[in-house]
N, C-alpha and C. Protein backbone atom coordinates (compact mmCIF):
# COMPACT_ATOMS: atom_id res chain seq x y z
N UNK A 1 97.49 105.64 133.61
CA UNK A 1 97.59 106.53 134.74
C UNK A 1 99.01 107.11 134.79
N UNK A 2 99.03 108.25 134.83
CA UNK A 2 100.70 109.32 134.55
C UNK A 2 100.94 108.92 136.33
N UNK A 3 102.49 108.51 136.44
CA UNK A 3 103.16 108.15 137.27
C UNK A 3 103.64 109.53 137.86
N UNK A 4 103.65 110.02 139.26
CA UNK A 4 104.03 111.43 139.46
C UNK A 4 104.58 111.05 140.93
N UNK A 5 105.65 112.06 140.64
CA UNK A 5 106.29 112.21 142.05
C UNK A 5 106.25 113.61 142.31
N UNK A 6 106.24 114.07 143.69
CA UNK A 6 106.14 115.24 144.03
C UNK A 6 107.61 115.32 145.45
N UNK A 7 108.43 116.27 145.25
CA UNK A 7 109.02 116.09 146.28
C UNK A 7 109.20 117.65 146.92
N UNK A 8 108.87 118.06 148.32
CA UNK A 8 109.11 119.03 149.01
C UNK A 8 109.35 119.22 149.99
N UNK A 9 110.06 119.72 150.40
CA UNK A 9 110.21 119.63 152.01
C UNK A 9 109.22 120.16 152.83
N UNK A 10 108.23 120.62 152.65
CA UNK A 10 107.10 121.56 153.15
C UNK A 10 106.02 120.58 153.00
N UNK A 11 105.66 120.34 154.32
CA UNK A 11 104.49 118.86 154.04
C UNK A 11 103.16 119.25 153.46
N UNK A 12 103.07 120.92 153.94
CA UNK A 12 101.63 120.83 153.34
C UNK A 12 101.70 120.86 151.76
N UNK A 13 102.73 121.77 151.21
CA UNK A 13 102.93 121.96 149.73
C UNK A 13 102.73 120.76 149.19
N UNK A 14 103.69 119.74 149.27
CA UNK A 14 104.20 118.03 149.02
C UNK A 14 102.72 117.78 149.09
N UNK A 15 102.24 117.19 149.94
CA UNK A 15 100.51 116.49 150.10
C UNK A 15 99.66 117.10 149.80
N UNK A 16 99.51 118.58 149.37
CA UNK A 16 98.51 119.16 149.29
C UNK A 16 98.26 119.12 147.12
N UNK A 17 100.00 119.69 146.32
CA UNK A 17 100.00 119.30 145.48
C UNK A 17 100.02 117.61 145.18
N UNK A 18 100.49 116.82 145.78
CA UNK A 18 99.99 115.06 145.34
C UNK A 18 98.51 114.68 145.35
N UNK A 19 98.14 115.01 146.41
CA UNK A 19 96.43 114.78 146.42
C UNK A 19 95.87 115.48 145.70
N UNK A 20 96.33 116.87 144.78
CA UNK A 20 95.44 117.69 143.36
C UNK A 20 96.27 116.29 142.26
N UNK A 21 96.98 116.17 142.18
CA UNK A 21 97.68 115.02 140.96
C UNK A 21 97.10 113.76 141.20
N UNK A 22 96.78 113.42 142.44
CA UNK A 22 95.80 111.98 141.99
C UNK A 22 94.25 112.29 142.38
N UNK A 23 94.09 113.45 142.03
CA UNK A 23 92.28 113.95 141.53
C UNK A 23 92.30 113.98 139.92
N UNK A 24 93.70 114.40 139.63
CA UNK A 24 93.97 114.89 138.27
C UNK A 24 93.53 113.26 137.29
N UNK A 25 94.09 112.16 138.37
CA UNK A 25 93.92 110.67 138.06
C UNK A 25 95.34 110.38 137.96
N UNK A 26 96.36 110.98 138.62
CA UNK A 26 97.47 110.08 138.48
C UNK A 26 98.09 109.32 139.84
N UNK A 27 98.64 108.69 139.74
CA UNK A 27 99.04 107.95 140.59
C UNK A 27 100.54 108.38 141.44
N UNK A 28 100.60 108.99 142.68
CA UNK A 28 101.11 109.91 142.71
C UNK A 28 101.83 109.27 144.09
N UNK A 29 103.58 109.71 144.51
CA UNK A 29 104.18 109.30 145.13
C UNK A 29 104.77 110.84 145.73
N UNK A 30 105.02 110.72 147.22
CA UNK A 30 105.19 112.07 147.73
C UNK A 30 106.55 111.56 148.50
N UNK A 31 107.93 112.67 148.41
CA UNK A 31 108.83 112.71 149.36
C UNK A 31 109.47 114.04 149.61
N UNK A 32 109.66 114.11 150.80
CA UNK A 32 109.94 115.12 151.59
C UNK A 32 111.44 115.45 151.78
N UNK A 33 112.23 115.05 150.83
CA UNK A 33 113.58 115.50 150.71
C UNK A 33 114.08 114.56 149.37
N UNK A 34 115.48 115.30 148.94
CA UNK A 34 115.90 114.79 147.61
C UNK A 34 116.03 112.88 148.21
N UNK A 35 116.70 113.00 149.36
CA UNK A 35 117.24 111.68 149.27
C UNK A 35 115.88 110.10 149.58
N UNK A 36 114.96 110.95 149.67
CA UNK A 36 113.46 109.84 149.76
C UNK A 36 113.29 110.10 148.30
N UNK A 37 113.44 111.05 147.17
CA UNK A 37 112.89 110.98 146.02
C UNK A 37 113.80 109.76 145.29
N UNK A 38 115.12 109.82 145.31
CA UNK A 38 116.60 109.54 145.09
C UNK A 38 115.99 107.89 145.53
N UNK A 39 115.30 107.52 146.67
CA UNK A 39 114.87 105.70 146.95
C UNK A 39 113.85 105.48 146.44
N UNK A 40 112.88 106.40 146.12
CA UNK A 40 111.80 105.46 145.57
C UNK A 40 111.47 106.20 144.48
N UNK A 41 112.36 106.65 143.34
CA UNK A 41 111.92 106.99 142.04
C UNK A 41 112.37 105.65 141.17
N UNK A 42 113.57 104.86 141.43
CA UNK A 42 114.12 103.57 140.89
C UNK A 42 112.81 102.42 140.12
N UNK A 43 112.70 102.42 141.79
CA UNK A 43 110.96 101.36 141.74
C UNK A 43 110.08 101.66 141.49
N UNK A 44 109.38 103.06 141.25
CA UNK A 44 108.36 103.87 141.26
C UNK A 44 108.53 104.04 139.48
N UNK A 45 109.44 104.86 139.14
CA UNK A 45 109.67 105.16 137.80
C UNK A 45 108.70 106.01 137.07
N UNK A 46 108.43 107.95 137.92
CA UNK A 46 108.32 108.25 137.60
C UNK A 46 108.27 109.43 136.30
N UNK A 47 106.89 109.16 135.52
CA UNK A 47 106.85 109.80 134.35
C UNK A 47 106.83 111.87 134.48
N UNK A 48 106.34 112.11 135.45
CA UNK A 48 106.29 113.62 135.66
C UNK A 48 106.71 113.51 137.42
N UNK A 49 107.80 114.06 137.58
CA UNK A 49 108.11 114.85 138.89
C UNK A 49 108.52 116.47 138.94
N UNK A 50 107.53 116.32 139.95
CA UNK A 50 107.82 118.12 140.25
C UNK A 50 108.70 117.90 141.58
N UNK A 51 109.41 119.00 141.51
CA UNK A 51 110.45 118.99 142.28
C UNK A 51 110.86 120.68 143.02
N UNK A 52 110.93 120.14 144.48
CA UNK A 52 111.37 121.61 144.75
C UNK A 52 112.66 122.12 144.53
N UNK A 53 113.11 123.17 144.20
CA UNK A 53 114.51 123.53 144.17
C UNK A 53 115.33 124.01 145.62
N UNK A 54 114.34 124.88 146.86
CA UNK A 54 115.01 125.29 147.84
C UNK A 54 114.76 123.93 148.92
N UNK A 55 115.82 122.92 148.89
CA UNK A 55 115.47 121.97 150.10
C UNK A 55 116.78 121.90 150.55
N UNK A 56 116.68 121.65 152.50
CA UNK A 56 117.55 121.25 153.00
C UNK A 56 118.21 120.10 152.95
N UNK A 57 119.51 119.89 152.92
CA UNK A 57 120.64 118.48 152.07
C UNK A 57 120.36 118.69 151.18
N UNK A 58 120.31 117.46 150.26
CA UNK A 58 120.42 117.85 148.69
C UNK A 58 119.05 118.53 148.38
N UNK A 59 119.53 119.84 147.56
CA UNK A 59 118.98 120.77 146.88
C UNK A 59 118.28 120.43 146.32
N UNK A 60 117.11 120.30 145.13
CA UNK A 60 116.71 120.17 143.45
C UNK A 60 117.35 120.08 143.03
N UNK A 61 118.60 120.89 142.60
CA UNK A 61 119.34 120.64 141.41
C UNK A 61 119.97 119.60 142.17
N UNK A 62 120.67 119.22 142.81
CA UNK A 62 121.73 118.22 143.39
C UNK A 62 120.75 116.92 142.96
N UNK A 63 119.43 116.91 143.39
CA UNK A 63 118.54 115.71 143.21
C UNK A 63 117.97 115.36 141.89
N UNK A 64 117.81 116.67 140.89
CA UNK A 64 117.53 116.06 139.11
C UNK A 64 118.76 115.52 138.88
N UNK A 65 119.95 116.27 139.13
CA UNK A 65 121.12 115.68 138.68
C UNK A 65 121.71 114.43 138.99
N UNK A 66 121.10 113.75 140.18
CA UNK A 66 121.10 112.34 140.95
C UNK A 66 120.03 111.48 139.93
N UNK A 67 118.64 111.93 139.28
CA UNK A 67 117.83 111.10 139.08
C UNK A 67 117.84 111.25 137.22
N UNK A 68 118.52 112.04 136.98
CA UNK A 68 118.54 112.02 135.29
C UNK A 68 119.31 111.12 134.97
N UNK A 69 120.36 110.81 136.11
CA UNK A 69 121.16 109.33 135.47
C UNK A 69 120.61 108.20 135.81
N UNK A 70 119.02 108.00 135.93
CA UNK A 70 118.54 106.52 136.03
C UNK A 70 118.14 106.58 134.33
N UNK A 71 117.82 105.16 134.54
CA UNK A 71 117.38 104.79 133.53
C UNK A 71 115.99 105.77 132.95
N UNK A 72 115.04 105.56 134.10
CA UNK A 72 113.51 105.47 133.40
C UNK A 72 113.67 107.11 133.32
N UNK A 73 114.71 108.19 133.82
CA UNK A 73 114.52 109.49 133.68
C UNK A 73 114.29 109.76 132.51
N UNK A 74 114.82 109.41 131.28
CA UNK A 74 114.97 110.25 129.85
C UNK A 74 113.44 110.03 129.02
N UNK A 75 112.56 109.66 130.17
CA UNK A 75 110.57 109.54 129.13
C UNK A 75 110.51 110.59 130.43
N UNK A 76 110.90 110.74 131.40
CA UNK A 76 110.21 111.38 132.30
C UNK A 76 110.37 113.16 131.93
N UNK A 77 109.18 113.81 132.78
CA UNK A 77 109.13 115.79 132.42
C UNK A 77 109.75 115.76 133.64
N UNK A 78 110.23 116.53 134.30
CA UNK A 78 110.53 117.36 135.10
C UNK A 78 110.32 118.88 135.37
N UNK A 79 109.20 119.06 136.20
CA UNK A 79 109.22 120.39 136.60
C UNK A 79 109.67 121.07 138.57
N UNK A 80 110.56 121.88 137.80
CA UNK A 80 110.32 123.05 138.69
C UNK A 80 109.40 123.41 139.58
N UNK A 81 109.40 123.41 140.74
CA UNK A 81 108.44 124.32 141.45
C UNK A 81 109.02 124.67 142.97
N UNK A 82 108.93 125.97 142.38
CA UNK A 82 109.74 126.61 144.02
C UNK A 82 109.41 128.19 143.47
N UNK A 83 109.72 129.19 144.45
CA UNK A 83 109.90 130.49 144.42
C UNK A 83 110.23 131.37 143.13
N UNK A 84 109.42 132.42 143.24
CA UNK A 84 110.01 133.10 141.81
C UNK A 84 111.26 133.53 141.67
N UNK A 85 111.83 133.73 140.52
CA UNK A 85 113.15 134.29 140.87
C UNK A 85 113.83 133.74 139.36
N UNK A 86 114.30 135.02 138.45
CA UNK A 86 114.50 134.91 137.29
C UNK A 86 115.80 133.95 137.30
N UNK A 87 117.06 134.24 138.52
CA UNK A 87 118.00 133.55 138.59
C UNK A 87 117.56 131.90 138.30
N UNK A 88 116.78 131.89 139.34
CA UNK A 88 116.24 130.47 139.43
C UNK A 88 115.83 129.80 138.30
N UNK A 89 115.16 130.46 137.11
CA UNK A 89 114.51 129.62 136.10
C UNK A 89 115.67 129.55 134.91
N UNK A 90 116.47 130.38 134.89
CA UNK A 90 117.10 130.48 134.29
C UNK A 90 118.42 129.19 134.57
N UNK A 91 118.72 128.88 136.22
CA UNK A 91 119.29 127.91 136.64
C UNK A 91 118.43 126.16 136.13
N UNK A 92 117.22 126.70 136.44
CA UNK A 92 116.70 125.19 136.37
C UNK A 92 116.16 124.86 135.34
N UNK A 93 116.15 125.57 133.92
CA UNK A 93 116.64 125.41 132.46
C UNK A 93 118.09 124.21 132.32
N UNK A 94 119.13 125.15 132.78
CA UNK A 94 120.49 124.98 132.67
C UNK A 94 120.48 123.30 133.19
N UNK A 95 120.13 123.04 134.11
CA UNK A 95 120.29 121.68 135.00
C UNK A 95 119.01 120.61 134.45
N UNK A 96 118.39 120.68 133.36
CA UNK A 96 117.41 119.74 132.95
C UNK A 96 116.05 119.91 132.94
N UNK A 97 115.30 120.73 134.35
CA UNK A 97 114.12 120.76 134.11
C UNK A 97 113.34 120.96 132.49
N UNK A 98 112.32 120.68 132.90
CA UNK A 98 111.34 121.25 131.67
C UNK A 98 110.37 122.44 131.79
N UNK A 99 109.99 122.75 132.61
CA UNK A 99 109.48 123.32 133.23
C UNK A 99 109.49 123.79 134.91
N UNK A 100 108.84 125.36 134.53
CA UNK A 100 109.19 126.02 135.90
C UNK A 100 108.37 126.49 136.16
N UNK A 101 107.09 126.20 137.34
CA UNK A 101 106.12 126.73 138.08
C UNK A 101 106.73 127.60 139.28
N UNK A 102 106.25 128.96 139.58
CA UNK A 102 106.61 129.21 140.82
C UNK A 102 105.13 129.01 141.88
N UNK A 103 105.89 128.59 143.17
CA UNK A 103 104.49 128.66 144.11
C UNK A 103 103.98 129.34 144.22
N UNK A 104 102.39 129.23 144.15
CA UNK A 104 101.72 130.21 143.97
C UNK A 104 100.92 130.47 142.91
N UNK A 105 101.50 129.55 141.79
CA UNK A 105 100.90 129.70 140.61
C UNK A 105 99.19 128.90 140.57
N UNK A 106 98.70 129.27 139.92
CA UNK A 106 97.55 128.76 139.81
C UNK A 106 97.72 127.11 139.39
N UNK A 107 96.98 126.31 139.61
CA UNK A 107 96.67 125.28 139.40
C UNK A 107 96.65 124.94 137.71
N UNK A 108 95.90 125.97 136.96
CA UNK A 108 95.88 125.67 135.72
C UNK A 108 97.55 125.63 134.94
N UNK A 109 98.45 125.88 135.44
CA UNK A 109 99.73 126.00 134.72
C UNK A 109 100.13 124.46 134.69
N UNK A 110 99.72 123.91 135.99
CA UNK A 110 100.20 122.57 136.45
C UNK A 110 99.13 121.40 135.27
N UNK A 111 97.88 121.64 135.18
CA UNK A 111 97.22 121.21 134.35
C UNK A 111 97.60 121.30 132.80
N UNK A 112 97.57 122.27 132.76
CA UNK A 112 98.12 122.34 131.05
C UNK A 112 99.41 121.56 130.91
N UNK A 113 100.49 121.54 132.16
CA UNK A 113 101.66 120.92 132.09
C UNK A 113 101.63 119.36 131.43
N UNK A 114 99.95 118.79 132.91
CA UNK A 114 99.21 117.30 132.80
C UNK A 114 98.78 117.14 131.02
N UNK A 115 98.56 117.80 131.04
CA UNK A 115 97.49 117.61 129.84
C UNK A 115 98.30 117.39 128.52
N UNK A 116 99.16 118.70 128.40
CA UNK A 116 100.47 118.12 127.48
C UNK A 116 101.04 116.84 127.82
N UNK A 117 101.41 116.51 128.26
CA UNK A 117 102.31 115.31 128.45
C UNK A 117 101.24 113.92 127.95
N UNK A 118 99.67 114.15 128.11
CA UNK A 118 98.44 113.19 128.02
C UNK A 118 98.44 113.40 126.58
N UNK A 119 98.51 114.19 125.56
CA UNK A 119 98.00 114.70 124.04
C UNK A 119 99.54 114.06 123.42
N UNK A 120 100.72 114.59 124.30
CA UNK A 120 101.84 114.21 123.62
C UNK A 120 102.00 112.41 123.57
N UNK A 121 101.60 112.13 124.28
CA UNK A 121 101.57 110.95 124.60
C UNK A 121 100.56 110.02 125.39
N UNK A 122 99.88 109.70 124.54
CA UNK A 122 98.57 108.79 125.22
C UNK A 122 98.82 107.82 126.42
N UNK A 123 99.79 107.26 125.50
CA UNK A 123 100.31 105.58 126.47
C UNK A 123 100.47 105.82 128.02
N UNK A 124 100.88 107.13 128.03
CA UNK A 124 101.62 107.63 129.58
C UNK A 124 100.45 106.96 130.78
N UNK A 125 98.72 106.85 130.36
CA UNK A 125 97.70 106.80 130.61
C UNK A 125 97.99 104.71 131.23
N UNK A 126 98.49 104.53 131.06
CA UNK A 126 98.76 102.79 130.73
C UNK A 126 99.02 102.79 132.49
């Protein structure tokens, strides 16, 4: 089962994408600002977090850049997901992500995201 965190400040976005990720079958952890992702990604140790970039206190970038120095970050994807905006993808390249969904995007971008990470790596399924 792929370990997923979802963090947004927007409750419906946050719960609405976690509950499509554990239909998807993963096991899925939701927080509503960098510094709830920042406490329970340690213990959690997730394999795919999507992450918003526009949040109040720490930003996205302020919060990949907090969670790429754990340990379990360097198996984990990281995507993007926030607003379009060429600045933006081009920023959240620069700062680690792997990927960049803007809201809004269809569901299938987020799937193909799932699905790679399942073909690239079976075990993730464990």
């Amino acid at each position: 089962m792929l370990r997923c965190l979802v963090v947004d400040d927007h409750y419906d976005e946050a719960t609405s994408l976690g509950a499509y990720l554990g239909i998807l079958g993963g096991d899925v952890r939701v927080a509503f600002s960098g510094n709830e992702a920042i406490e329970i990604a340690p213990e959690f140790r997730p394999q795919l977090v999507v992450l918003d970039i526009n949040m109040p206190g720490l930003s996205g970038f302020e919060t990949i850049a907090r969670l790429k120095h754990q340990a379990w970050a360097h198996a984990a994807t990281f995507v993007a997901h926030t607003a379009a905006s060429p600045t933006l993808r081009r920023a959240a390249t620069a700062a680690g992500f792997h990927h960049f969904l803007e809201k809004g995007d269809s569901v299938a971008a987020l799937d193909a995201i799932v699905d790679r990470l399942l073909i690239d790596d079976p075990g993730r399924l464990i």
